[in-house]
Protein backbone atom coordinates (compact mmCIF):
# COMPACT_ATOMS: atom_id res chain seq x y z
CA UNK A 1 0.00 0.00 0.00
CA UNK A 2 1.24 3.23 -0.84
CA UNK A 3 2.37 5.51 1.85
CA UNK A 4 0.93 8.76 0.17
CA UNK A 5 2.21 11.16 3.36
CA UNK A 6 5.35 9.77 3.07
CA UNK A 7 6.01 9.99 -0.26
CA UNK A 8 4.43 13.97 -0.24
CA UNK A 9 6.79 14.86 2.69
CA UNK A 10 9.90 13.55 0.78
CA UNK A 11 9.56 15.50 -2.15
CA UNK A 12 9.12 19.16 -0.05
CA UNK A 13 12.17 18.21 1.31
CA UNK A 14 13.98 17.64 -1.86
CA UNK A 15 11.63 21.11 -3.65
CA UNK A 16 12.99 22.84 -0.82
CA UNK A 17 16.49 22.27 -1.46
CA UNK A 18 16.16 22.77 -5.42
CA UNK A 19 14.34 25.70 -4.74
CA UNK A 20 15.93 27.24 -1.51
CA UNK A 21 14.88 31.07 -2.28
CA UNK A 22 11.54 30.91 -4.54
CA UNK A 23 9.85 27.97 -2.18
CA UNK A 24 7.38 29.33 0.00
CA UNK A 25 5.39 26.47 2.38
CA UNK A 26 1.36 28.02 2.86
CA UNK A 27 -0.37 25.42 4.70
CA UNK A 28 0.18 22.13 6.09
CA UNK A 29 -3.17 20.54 6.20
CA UNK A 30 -4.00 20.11 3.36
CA UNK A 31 0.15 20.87 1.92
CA UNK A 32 -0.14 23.92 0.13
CA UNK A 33 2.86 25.59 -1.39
CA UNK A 34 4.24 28.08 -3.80
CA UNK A 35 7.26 27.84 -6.10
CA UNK A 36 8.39 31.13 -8.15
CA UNK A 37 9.61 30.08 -11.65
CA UNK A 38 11.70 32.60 -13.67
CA UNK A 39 12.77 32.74 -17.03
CA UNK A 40 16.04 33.29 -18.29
CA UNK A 41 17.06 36.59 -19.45
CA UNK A 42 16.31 37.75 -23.24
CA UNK A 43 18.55 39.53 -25.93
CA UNK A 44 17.17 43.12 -23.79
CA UNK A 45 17.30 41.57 -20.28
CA UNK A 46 14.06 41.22 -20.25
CA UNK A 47 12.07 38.57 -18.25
CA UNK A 48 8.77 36.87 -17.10
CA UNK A 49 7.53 35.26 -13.99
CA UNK A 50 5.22 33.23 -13.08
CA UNK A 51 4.17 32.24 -9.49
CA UNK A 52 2.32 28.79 -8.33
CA UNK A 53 1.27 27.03 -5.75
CA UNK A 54 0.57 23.45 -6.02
CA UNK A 55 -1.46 21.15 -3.11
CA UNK A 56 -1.31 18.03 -2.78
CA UNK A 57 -5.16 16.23 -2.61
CA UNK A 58 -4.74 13.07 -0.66
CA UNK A 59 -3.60 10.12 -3.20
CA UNK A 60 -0.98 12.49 -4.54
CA UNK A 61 1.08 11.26 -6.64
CA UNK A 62 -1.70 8.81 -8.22
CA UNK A 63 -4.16 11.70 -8.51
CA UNK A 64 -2.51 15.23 -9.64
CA UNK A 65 -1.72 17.61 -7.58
CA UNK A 66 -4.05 21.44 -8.07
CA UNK A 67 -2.28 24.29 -9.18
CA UNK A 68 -3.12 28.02 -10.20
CA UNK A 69 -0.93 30.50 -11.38
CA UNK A 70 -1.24 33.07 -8.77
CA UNK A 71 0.74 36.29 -10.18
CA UNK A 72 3.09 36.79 -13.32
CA UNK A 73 5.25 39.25 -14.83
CA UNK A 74 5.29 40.15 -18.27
CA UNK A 75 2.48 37.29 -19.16
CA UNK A 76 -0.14 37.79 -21.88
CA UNK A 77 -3.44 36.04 -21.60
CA UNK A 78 -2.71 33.43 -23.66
CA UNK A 79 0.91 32.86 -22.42
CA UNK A 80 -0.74 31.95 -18.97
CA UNK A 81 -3.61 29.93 -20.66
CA UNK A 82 -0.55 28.32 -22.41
CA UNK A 83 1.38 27.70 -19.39
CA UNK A 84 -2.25 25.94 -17.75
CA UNK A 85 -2.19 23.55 -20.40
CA UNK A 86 1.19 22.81 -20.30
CA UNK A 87 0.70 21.39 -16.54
CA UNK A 88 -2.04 19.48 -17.32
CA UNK A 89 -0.57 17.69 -19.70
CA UNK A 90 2.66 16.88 -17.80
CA UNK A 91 0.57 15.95 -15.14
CA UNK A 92 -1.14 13.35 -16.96
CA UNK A 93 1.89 12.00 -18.31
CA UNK A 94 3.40 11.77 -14.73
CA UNK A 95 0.44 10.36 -12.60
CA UNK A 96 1.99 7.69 -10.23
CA UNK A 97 5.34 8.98 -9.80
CA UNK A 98 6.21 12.53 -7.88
CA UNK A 99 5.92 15.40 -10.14
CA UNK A 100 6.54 19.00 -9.19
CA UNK A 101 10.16 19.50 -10.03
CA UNK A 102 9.22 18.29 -13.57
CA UNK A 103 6.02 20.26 -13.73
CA UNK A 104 8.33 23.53 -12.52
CA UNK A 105 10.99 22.53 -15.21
CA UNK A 106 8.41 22.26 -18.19
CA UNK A 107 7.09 25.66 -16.87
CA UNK A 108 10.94 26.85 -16.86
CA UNK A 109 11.34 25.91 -20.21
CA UNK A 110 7.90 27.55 -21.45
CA UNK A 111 8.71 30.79 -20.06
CA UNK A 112 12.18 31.02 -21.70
CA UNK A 113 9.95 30.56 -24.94
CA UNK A 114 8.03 33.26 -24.22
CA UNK A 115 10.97 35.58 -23.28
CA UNK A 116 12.69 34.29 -27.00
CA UNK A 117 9.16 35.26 -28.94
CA UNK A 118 8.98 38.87 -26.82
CA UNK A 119 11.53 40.41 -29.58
CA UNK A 120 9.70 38.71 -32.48
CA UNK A 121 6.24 40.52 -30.71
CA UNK A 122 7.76 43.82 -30.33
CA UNK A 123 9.11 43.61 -34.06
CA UNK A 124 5.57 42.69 -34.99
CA UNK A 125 3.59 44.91 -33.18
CA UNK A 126 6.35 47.84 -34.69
CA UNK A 127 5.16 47.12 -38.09
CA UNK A 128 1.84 47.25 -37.28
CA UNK A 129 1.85 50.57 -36.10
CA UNK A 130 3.80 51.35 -38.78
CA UNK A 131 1.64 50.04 -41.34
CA UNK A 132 -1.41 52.05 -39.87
CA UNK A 133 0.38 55.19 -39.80
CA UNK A 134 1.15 54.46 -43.70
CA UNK A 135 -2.49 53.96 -44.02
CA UNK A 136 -4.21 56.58 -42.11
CA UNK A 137 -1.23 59.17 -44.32
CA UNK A 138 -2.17 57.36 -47.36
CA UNK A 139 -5.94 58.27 -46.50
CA UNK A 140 -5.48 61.48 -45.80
CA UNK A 141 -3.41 62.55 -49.15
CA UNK A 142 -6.30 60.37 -51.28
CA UNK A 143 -9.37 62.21 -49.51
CA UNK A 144 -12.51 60.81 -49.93
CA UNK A 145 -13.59 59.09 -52.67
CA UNK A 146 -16.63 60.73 -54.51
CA UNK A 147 -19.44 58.60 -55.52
CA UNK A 148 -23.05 59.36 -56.62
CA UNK A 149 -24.57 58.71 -53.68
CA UNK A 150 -22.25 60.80 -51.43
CA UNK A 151 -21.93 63.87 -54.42
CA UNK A 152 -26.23 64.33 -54.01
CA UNK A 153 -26.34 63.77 -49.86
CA UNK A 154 -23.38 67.03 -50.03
CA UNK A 155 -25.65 68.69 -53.17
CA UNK A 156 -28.29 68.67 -50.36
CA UNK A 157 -27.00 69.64 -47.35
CA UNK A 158 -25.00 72.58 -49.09
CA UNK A 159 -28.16 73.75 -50.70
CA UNK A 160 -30.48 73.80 -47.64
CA UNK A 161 -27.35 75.43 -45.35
CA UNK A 162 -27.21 77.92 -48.07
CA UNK A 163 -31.02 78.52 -48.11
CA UNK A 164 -30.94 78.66 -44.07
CA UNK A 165 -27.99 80.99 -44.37
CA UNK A 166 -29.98 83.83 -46.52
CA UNK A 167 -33.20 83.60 -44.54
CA UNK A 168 -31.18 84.04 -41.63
CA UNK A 169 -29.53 87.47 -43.04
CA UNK A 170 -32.28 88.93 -44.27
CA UNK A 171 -34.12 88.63 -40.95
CA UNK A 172 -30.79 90.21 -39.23
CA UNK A 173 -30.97 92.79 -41.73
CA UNK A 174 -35.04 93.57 -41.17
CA UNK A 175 -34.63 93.12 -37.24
CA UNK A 176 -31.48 95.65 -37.46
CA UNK A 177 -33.23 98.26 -39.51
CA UNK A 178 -30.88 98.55 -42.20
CA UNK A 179 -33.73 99.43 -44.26
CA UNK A 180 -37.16 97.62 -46.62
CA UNK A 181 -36.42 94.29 -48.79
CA UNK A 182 -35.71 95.01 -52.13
CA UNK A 183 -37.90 93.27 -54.49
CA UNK A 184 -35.68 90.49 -55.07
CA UNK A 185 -35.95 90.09 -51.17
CA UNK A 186 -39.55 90.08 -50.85
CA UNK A 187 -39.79 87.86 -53.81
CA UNK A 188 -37.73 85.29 -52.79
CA UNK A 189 -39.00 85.81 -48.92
CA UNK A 190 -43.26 85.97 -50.53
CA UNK A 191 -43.63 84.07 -53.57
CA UNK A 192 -47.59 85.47 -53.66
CA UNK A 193 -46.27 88.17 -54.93
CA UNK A 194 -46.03 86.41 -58.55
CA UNK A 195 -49.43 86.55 -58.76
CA UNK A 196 -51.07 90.02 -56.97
CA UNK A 197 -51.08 91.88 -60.27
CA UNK A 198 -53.56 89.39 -61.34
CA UNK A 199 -55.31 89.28 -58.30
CA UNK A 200 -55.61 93.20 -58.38
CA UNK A 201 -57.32 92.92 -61.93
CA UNK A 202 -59.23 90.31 -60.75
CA UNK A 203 -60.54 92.35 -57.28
CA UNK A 204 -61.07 95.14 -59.77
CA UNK A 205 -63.39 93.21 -62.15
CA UNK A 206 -61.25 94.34 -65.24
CA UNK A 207 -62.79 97.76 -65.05
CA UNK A 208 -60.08 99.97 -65.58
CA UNK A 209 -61.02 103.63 -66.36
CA UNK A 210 -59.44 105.36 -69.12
CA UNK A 211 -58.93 109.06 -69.50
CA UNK A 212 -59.58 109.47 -73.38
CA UNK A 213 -58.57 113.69 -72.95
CA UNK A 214 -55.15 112.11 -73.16
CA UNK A 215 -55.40 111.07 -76.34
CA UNK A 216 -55.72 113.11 -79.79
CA UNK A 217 -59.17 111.73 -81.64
CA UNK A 218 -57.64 109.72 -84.32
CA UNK A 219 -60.48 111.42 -86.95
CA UNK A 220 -58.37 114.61 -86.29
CA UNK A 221 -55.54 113.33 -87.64
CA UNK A 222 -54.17 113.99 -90.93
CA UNK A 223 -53.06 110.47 -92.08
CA UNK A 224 -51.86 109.75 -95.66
CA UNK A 225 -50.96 106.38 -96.03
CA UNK A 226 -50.54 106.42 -99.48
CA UNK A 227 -48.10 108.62 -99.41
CA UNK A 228 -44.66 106.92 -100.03
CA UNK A 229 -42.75 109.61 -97.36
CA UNK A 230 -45.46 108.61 -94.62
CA UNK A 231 -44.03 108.09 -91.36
CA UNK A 232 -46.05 108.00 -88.39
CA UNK A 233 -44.13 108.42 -85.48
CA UNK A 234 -43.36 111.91 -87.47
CA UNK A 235 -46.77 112.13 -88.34
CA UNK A 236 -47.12 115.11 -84.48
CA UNK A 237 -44.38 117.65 -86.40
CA UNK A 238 -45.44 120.76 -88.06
CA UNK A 239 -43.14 121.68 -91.35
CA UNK A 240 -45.02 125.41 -91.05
């Protein structure tokens, strides 16, 4: 029968020594614990860190231990989502036989994969920018591009800003006393007044009254068609 205690207490003794300054004991009932893994430095001296804690559930080593990663450094999402699967699947490959050191060392190795991809990321994400700035400058030179359908929405807005523009000066002008409309004004502003000749005549009944004194009575005058030198708009002068 397996002696699961015995076989749990060993290994913190021998974590404890590999790990002397990142091993942290939190509990001992059940045994919690935390182990800080580091990467090795990149190209930059950059680094990331990741810190666990593994406990032990009772038929540890035949049942896998639990483990969260608890803070990191430098970590993206999907690095730590990365680094999750990576211990479950050593885990499952090491079921029956004591596992942390290798689950720390596959973690080890993962994070100095991360740290090697970091300048490849940076690079990328540099020529991203890049490429938008190119874009949004390559935008603004080309302007918009004028269709139909935008020409006619501009055609209309322009026209009724224009319309709402005048109306608005010639009531400034009116309100300021700067004198009457002219007649363009009061056509444009009343367009009634197309028609109130007509209405006059109509309001009048067509009875217009003539003064006949202002004319000469066309039996008076001396008209001679016939003759070839006949010109009548001479036909008022007086050769006496």
């Amino acid at each position: 029968m397996t002696d699961y205690q015995e076989e749990q207490r060993n290994e913190l003794e021998a974590i404890e020594s590999i790990y002397p300054d990142s091993f942290t004991v939190l509990s001992e009932e059940p045994t919690s614990f935390t182990i800080t893994v580091t990467s090795d430095a990149g190209e930059d001296g950059e680094i990331v860190e990741a810190l666990l804690k593994f406990t032990y559930v009772e038929k540890y080593p035949d049942e896998s231990p639990l483990w969260e990663i608890q803070s990191q450094e430098n970590l993206e999402e999907q690095d730590m989502e990365e680094v999750l699967v990576l211990l479950q699947q050593q885990a499952e490959e090491n079921l029956g036989m004591v596992m942390i050191f290798t689950l720390v060392t596959a973690v080890q190795e993962k994070l100095n994969e991360i740290v090697d991809v970091m300048k490849t990321r940076r690079e990328e994400e540099a020529r991203r920018k890049e490429k938008e700035i190119e874009e949004a400058e390559k935008v603004a030179f080309q302007g918009t591009v004028v269709t139909i359908e935008n020409f006619l929405a501009w055609k209309a807005t322009f026209v009724s800003e224009m319309a709402e523009a005048r109306r608005k000066k010639q009531k400034e002008e009116v309100e300021a006393g700067k004198g009457k409309l002219t007649g363009k004004q009061l056509f444009e502003t009343d367009h009634n007044l197309d028609t109130s000749d007509i209405q006059f005549l109509e309001d009048a009944g067509n009875n217009v009254e003539v003064d006949e004194s202002l004319f000469q009575d066309i039996e008076d005058l001396d008209l001679d068609e016939d003759d070839p030198d006949f010109d009548p708009l001479d036909m008022g002068s007086d050769e006496d």
